[in-house]
PDB file of N, CA and C in Angstrom:
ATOM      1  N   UNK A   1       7.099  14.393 -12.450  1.00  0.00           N
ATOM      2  CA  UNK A   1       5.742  14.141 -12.038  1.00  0.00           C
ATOM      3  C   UNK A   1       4.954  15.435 -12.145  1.00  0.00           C
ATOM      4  N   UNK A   2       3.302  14.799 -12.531  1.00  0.00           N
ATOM      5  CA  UNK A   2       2.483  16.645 -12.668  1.00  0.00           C
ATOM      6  C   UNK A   2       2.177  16.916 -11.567  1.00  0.00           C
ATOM      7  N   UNK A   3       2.649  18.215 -10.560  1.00  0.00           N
ATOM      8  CA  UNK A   3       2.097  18.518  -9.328  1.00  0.00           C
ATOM      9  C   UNK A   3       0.635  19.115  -9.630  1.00  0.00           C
ATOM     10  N   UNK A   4      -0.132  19.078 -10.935  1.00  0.00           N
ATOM     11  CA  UNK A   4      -1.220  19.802 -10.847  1.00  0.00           C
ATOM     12  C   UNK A   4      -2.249  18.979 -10.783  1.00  0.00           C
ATOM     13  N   UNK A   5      -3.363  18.940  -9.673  1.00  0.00           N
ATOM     14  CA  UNK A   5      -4.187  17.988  -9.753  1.00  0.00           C
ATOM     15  C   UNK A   5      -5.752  18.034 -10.297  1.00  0.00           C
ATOM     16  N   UNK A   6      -5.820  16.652 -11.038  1.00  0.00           N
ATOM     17  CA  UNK A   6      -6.791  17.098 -12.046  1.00  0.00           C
ATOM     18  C   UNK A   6      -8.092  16.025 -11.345  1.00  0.00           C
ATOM     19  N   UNK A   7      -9.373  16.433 -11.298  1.00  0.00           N
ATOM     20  CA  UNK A   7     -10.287  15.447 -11.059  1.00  0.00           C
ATOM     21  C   UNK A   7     -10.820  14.091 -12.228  1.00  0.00           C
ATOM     22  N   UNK A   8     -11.276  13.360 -11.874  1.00  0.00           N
ATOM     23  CA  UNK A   8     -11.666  12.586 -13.206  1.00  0.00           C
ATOM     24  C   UNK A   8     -12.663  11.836 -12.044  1.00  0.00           C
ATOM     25  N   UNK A   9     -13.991  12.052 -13.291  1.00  0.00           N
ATOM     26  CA  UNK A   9     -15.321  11.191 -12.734  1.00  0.00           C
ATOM     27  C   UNK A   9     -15.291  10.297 -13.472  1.00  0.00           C
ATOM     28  N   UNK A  10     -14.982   8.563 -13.400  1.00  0.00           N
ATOM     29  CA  UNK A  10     -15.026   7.550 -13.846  1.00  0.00           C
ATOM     30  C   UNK A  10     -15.231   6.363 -12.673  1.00  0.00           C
ATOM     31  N   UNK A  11     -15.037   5.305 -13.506  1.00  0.00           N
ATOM     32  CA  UNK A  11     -15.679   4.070 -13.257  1.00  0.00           C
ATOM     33  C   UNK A  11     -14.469   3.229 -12.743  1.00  0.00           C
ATOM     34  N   UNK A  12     -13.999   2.337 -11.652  1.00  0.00           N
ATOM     35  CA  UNK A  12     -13.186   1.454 -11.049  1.00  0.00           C
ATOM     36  C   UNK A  12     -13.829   0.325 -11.764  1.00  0.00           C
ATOM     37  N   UNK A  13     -12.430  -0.072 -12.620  1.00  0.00           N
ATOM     38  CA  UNK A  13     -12.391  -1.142 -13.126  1.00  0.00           C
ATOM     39  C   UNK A  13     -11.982  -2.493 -12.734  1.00  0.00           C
ATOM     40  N   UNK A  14     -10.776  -2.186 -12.343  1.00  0.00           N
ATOM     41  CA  UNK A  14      -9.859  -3.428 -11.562  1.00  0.00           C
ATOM     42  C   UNK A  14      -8.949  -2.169 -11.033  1.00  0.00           C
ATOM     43  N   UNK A  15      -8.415  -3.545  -9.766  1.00  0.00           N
ATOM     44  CA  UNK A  15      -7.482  -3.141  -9.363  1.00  0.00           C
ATOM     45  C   UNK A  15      -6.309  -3.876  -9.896  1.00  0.00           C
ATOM     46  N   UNK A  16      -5.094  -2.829  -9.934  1.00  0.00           N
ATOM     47  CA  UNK A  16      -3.978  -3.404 -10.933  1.00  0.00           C
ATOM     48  C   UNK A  16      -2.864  -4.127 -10.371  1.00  0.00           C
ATOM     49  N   UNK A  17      -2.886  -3.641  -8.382  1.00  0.00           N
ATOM     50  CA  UNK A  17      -1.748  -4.830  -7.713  1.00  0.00           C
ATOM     51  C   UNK A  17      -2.823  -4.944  -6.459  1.00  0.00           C
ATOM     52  N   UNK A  18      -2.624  -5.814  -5.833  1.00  0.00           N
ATOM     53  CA  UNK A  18      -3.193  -6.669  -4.568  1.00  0.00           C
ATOM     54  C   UNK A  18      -2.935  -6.029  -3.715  1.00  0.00           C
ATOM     55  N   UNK A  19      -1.243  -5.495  -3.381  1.00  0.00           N
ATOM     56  CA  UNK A  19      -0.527  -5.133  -2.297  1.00  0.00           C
ATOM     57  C   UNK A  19      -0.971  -3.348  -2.701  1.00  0.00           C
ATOM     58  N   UNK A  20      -1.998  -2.531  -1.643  1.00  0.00           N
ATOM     59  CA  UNK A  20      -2.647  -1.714  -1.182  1.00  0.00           C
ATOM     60  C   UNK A  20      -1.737  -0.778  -0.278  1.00  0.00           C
ATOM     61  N   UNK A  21      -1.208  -1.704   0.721  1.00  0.00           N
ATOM     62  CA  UNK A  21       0.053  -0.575   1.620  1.00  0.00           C
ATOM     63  C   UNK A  21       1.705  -0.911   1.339  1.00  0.00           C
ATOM     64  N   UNK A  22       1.977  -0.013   2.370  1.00  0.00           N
ATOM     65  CA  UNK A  22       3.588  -0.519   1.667  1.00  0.00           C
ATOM     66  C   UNK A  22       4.302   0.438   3.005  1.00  0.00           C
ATOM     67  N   UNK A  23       5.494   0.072   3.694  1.00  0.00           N
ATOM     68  CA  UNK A  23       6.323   0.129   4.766  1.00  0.00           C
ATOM     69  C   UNK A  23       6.953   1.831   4.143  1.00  0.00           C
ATOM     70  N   UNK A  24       7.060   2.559   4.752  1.00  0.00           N
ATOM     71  CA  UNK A  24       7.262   3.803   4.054  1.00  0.00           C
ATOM     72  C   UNK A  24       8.250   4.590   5.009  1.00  0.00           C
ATOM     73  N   UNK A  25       9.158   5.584   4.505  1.00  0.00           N
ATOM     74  CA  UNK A  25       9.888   6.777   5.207  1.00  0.00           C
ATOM     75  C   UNK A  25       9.252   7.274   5.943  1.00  0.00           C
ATOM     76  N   UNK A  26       9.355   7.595   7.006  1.00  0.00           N
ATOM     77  CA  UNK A  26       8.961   8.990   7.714  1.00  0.00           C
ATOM     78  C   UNK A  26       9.597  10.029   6.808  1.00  0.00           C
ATOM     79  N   UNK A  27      10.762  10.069   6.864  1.00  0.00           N
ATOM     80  CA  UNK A  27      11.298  11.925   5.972  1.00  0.00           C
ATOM     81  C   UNK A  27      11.129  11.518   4.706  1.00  0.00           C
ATOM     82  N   UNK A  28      10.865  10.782   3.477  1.00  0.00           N
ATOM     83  CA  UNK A  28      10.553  11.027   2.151  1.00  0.00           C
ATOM     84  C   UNK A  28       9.128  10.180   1.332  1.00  0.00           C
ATOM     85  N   UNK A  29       8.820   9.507   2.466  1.00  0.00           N
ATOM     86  CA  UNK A  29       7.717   8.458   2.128  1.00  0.00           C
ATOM     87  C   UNK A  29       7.585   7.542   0.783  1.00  0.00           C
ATOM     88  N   UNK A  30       8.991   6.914   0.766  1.00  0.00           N
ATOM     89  CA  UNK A  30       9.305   6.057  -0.569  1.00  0.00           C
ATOM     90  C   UNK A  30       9.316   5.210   0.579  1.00  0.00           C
ATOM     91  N   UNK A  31       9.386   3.556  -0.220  1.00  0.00           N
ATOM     92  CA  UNK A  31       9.143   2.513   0.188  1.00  0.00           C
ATOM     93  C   UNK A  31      10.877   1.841   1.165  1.00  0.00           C
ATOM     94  N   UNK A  32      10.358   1.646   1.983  1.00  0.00           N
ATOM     95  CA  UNK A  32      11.562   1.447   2.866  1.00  0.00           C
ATOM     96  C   UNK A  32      11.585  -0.029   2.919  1.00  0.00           C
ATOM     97  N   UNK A  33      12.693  -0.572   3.041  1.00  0.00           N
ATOM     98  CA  UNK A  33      13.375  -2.232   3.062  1.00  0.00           C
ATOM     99  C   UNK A  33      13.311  -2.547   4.652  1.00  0.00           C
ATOM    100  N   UNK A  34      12.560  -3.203   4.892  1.00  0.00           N
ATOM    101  CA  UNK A  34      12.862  -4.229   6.124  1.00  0.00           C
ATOM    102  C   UNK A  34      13.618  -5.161   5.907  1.00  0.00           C
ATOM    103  N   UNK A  35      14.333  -5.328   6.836  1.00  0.00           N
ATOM    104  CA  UNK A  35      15.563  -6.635   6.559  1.00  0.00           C
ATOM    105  C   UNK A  35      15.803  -6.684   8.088  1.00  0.00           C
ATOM    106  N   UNK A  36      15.308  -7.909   8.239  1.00  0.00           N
ATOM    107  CA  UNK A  36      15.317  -8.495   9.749  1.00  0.00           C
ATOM    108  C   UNK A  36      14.831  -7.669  11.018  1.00  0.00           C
ATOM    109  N   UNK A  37      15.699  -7.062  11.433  1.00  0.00           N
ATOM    110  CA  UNK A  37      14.551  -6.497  12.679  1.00  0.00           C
ATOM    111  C   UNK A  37      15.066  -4.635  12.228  1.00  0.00           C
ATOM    112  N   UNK A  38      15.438  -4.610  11.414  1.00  0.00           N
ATOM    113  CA  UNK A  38      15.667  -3.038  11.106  1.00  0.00           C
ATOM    114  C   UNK A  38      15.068  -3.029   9.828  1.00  0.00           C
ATOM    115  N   UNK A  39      15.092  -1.253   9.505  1.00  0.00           N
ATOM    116  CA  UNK A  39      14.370  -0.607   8.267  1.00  0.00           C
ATOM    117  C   UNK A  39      15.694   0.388   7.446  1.00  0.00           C
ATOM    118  N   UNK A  40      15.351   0.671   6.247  1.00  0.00           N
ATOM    119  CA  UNK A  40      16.530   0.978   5.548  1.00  0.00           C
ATOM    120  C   UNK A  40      15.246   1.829   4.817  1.00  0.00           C
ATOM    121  N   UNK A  41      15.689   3.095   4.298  1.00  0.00           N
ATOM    122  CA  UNK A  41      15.202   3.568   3.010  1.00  0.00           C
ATOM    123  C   UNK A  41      16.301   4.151   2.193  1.00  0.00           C
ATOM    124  N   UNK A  42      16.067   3.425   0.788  1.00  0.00           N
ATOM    125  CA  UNK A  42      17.472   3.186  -0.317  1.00  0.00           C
ATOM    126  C   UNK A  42      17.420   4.957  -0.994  1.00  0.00           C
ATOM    127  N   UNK A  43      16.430   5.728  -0.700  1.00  0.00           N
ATOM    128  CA  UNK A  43      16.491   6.654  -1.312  1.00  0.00           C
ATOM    129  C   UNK A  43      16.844   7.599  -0.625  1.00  0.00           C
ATOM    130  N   UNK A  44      16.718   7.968   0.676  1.00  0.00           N
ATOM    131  CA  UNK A  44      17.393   9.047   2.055  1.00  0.00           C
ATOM    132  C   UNK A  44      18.464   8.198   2.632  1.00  0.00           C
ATOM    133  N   UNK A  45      18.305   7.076   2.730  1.00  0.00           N
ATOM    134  CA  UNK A  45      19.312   7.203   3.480  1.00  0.00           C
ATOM    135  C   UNK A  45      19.140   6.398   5.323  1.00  0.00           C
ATOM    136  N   UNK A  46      17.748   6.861   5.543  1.00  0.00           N
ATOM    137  CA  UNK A  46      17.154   6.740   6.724  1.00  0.00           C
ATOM    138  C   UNK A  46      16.946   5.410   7.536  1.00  0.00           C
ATOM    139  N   UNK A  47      17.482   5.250   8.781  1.00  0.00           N
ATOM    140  CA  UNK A  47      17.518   3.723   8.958  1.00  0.00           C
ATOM    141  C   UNK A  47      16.544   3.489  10.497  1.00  0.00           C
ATOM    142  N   UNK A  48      15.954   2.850  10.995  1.00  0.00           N
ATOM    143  CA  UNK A  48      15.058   2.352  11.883  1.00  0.00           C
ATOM    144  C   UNK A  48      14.932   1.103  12.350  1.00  0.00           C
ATOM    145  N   UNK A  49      13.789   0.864  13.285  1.00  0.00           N
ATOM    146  CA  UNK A  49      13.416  -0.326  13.864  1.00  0.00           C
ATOM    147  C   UNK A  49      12.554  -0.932  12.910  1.00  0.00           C
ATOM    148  N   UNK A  50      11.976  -2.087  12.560  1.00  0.00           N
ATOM    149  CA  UNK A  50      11.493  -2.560  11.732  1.00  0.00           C
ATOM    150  C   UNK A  50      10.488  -2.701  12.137  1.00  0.00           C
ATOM    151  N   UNK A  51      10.084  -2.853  13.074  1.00  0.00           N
ATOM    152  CA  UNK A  51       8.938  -2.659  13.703  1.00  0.00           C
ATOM    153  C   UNK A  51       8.064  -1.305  14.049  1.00  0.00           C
ATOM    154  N   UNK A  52       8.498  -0.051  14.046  1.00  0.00           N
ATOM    155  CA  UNK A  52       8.614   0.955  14.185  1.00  0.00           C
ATOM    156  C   UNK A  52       7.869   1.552  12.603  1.00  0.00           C
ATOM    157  N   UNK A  53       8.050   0.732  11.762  1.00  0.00           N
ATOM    158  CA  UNK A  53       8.032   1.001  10.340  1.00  0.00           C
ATOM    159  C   UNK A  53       6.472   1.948  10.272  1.00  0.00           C
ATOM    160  N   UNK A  54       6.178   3.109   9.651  1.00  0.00           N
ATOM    161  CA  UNK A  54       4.808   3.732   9.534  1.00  0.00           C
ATOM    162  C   UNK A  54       4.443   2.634   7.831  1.00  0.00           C
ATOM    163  N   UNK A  55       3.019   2.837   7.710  1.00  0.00           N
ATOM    164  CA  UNK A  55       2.302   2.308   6.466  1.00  0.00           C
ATOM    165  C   UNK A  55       1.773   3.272   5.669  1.00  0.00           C
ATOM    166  N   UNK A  56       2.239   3.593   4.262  1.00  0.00           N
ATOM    167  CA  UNK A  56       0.864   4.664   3.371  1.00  0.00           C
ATOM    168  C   UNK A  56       0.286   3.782   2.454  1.00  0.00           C
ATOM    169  N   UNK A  57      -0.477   4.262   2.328  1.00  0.00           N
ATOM    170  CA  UNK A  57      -1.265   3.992   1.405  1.00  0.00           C
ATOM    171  C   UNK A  57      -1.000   3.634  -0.035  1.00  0.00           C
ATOM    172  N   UNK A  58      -1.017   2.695  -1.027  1.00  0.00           N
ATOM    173  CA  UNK A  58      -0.714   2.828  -2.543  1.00  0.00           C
ATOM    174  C   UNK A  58      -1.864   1.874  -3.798  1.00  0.00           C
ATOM    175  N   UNK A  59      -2.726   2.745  -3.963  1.00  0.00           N
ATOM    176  CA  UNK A  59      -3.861   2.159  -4.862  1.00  0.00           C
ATOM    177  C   UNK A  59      -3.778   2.423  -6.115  1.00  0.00           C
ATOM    178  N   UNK A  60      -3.456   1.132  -7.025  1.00  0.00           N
ATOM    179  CA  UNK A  60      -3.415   1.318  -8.447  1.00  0.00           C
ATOM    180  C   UNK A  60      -4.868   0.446  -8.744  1.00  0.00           C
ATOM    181  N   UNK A  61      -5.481   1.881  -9.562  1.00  0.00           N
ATOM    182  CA  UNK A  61      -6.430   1.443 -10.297  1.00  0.00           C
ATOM    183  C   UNK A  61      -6.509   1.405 -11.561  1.00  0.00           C
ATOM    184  N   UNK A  62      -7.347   0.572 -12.352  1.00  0.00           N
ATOM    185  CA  UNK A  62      -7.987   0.808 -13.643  1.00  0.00           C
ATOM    186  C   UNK A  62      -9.213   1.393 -14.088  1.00  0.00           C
ATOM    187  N   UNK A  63      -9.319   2.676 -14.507  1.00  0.00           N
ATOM    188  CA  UNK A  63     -10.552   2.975 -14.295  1.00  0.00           C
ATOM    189  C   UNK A  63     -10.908   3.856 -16.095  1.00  0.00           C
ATOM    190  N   UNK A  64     -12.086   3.711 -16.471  1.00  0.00           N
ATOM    191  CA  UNK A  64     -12.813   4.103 -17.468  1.00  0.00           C
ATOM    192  C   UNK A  64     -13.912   5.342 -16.970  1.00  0.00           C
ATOM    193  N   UNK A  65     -13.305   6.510 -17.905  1.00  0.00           N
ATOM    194  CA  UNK A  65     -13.934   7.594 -18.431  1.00  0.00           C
ATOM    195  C   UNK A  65     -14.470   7.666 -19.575  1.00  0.00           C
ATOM    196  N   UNK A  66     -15.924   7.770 -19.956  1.00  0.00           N
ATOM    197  CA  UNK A  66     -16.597   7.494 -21.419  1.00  0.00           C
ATOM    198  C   UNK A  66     -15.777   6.748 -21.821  1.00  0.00           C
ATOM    199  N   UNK A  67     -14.849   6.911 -23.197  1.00  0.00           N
ATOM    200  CA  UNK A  67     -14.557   5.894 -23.681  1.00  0.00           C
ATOM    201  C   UNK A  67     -12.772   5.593 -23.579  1.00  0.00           C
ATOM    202  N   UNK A  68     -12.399   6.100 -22.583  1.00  0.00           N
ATOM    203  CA  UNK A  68     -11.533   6.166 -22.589  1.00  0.00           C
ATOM    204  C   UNK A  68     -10.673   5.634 -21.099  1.00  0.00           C
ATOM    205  N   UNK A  69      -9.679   4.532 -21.305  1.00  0.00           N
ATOM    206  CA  UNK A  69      -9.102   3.769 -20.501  1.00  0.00           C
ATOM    207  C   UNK A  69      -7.832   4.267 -19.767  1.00  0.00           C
ATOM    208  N   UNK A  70      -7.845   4.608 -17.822  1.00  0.00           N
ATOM    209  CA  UNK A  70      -6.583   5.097 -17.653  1.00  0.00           C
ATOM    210  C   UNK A  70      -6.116   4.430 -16.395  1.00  0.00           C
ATOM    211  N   UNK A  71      -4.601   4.471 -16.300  1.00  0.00           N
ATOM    212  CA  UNK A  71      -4.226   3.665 -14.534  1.00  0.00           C
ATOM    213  C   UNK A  71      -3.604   4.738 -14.127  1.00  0.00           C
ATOM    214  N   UNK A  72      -4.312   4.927 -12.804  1.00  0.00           N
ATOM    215  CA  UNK A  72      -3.678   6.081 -11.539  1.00  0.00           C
ATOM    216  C   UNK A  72      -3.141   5.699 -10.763  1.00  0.00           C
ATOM    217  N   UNK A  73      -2.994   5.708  -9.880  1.00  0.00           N
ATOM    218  CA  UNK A  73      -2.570   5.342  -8.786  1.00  0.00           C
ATOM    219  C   UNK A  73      -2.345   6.768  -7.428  1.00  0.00           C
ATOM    220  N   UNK A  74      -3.111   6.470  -6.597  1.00  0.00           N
ATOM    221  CA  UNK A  74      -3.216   7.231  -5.618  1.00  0.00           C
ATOM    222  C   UNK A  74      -2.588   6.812  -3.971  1.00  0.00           C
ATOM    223  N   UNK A  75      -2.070   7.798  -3.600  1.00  0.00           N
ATOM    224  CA  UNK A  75      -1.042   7.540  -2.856  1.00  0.00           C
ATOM    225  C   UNK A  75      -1.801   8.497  -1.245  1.00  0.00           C
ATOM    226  N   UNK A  76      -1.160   7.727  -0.201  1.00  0.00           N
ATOM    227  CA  UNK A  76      -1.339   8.594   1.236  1.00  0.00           C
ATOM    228  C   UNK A  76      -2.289   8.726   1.625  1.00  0.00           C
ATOM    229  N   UNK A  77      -2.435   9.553   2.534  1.00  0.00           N
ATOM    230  CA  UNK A  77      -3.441   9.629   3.559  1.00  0.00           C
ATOM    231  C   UNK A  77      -4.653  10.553   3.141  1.00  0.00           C
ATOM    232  N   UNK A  78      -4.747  10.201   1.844  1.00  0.00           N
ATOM    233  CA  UNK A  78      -6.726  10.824   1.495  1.00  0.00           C
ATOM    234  C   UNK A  78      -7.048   9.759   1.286  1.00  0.00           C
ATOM    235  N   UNK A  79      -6.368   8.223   1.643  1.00  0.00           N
ATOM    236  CA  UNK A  79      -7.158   7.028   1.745  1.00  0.00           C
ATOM    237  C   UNK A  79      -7.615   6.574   2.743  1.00  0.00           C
ATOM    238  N   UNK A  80      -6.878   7.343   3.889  1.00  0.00           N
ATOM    239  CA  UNK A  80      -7.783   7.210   5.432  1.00  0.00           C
ATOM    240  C   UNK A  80      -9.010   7.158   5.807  1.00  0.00           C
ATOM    241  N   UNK A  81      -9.989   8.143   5.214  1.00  0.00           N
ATOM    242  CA  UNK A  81     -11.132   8.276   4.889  1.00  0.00           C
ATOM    243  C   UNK A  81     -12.167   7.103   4.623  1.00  0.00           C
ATOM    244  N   UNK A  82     -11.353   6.410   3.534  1.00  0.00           N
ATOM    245  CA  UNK A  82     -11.760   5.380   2.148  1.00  0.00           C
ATOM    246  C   UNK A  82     -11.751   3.954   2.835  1.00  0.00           C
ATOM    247  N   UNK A  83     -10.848   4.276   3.724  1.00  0.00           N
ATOM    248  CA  UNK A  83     -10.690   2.590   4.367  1.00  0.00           C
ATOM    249  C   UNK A  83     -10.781   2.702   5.875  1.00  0.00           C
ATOM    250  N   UNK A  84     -11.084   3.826   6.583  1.00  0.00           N
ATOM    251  CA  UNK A  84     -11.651   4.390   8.020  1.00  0.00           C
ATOM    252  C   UNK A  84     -10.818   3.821   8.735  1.00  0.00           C
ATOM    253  N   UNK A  85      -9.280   3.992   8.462  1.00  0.00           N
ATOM    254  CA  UNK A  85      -8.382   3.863   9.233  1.00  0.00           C
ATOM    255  C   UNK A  85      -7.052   4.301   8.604  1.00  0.00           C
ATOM    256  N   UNK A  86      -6.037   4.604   9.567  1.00  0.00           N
ATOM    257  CA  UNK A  86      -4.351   4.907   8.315  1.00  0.00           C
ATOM    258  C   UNK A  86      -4.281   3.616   8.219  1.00  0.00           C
ATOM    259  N   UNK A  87      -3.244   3.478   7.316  1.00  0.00           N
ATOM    260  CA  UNK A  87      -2.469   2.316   6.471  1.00  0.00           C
ATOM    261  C   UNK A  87      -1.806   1.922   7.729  1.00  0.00           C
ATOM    262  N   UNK A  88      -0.927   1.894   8.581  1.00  0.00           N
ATOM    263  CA  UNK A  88      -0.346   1.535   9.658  1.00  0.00           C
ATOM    264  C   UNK A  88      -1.132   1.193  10.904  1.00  0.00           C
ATOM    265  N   UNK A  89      -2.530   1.787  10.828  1.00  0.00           N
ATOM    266  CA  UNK A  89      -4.032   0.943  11.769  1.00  0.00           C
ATOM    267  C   UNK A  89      -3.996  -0.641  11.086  1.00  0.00           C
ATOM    268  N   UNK A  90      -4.253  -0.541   9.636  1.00  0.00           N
ATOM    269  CA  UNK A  90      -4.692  -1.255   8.966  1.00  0.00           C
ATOM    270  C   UNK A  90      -3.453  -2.480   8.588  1.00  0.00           C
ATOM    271  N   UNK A  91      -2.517  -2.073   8.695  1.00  0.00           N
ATOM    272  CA  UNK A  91      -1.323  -3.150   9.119  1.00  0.00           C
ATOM    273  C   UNK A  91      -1.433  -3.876  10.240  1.00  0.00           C
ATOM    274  N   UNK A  92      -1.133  -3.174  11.076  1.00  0.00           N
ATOM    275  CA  UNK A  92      -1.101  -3.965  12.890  1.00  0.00           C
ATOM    276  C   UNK A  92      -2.595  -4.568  12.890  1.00  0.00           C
ATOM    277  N   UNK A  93      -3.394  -4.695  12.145  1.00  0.00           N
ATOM    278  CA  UNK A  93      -5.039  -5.123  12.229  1.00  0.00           C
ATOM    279  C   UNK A  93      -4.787  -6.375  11.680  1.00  0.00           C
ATOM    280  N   UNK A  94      -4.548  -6.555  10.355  1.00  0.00           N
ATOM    281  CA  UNK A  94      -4.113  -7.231   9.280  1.00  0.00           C
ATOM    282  C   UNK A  94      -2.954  -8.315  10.226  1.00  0.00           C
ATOM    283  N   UNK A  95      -1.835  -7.806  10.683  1.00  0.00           N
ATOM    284  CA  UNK A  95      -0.846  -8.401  11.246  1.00  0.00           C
ATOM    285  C   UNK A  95      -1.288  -9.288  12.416  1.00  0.00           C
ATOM    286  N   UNK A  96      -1.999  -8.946  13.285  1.00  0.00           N
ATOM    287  CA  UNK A  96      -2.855  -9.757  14.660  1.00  0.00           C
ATOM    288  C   UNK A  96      -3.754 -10.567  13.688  1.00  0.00           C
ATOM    289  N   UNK A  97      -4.111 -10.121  13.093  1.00  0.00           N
ATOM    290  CA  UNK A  97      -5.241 -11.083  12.406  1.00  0.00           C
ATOM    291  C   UNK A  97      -4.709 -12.043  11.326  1.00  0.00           C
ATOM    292  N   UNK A  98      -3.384 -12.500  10.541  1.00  0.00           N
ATOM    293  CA  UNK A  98      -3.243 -13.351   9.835  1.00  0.00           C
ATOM    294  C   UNK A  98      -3.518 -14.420   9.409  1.00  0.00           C
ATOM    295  N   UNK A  99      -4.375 -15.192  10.783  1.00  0.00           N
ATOM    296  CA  UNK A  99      -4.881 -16.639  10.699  1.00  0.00           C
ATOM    297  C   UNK A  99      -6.063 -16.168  10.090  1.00  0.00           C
ATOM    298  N   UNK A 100      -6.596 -15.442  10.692  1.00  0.00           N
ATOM    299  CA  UNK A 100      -8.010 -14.766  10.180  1.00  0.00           C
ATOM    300  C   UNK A 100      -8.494 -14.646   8.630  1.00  0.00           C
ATOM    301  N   UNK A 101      -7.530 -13.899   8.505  1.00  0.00           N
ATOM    302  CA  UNK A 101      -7.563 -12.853   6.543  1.00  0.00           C
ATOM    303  C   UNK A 101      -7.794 -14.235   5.790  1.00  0.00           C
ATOM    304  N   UNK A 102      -8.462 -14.033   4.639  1.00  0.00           N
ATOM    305  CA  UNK A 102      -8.504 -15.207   3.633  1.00  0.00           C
ATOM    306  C   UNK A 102      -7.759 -15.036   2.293  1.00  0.00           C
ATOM    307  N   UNK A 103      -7.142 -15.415   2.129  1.00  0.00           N
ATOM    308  CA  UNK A 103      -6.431 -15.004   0.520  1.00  0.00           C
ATOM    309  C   UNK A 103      -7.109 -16.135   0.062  1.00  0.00           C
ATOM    310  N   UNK A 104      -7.482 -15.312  -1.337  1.00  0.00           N
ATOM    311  CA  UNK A 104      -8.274 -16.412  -2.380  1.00  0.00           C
ATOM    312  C   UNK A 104      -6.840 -17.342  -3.071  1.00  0.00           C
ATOM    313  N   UNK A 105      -7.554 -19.043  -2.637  1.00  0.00           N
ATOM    314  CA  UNK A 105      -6.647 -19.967  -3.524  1.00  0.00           C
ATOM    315  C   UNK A 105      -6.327 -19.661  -4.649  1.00  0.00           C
ATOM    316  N   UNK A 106      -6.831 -19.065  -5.869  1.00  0.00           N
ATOM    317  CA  UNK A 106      -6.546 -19.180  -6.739  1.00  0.00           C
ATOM    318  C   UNK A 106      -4.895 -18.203  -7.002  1.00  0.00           C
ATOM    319  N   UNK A 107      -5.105 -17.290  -6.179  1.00  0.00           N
ATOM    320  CA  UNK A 107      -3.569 -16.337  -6.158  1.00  0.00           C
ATOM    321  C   UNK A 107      -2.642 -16.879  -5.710  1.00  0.00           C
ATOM    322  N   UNK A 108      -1.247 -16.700  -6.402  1.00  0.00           N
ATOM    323  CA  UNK A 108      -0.457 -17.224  -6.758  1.00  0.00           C
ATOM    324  C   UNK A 108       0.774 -16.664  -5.551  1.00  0.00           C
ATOM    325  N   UNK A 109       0.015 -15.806  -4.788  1.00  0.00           N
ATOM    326  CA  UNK A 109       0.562 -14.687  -4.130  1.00  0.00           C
ATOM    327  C   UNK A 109       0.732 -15.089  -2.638  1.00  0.00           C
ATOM    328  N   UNK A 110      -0.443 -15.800  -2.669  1.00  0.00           N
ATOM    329  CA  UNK A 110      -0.758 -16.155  -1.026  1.00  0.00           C
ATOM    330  C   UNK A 110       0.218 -16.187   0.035  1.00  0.00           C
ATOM    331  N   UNK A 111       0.798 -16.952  -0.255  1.00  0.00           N
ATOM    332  CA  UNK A 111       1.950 -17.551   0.835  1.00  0.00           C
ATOM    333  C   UNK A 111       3.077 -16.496   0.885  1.00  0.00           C
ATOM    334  N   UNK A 112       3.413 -15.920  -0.170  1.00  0.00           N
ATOM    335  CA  UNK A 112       4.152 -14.390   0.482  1.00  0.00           C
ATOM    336  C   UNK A 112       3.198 -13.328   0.638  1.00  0.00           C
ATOM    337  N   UNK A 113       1.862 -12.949   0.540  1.00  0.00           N
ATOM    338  CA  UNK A 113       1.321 -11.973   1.303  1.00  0.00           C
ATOM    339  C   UNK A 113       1.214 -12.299   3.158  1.00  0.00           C
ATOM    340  N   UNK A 114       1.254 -13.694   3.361  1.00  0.00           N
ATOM    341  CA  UNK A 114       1.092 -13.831   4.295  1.00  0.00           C
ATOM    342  C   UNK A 114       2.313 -14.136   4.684  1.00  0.00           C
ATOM    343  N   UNK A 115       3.800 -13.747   4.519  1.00  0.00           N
ATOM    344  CA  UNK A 115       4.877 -13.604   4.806  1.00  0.00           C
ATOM    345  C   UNK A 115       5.028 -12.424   5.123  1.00  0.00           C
ATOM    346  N   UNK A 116       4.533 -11.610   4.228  1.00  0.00           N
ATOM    347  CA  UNK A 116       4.848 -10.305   4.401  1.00  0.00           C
ATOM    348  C   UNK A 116       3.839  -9.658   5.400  1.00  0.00           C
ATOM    349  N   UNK A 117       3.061 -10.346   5.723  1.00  0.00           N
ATOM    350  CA  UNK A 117       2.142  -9.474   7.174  1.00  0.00           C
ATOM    351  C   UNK A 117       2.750  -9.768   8.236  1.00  0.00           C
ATOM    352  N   UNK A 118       3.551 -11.073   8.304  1.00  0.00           N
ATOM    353  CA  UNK A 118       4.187 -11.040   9.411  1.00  0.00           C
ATOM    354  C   UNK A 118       4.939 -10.633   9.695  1.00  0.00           C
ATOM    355  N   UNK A 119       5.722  -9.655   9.148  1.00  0.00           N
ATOM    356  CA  UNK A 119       7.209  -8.961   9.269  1.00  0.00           C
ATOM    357  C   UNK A 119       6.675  -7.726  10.394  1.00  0.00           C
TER     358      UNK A 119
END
């Protein structure tokens, strides 16, 4: 991966996945497995309450510079800002609120996004 970070002034095109947060490590912040009432992360090692689980952030975009087409994806907590709350506010919000949230019919997704808020 390039640790050097480069700016780019462009245009948000689409977004490229739906799913925005994601259940994460405390010590390596890769995506950790809930499985029933505990947490697992396959890459440390690290095991928890499932409930306990922290949220970061993960935004894949599509976005256009003059003429030229690229997908980023931006990760963590410089999205706090962007969405005026952490990813783990914005879970437990999301999670109390499930009846609430509307997933558009046409996604194919629905019925496991709203599986997966309830975990």
């Amino acid at each position: 991966m390039n640790r050097r970070r480069k700016f780019l002034l462009a245009s948000v095109l689409a977004l490229q996945n739906s799913s925005f947060i994601y259940p994460s490590c405390q010590k390596c912040f890769s995506r950790i497995l809930l499985v029933s009432k505990r947490s697992n992360c396959p890459k440390c090692g690290s095991t928890g309450e499932a409930e306990n689980a922290s949220y970061r952030y993960k935004l894949a975009l599509k976005v256009a510079e003059s003429n030229k087409l690229f997908g980023i994806t931006v990760f963590g907590s410089c999205l706090d800002a962007f969405f005026g709350l952490t990813a783990t506010g914005l879970h437990r919000i999301l999670k109390a609120n499930i009846d609430k949230v509307q997933v558009p019919v046409t996604s194919s997704s629905a019925q496991t996004t709203r599986e997966k808020l309830k975990r």
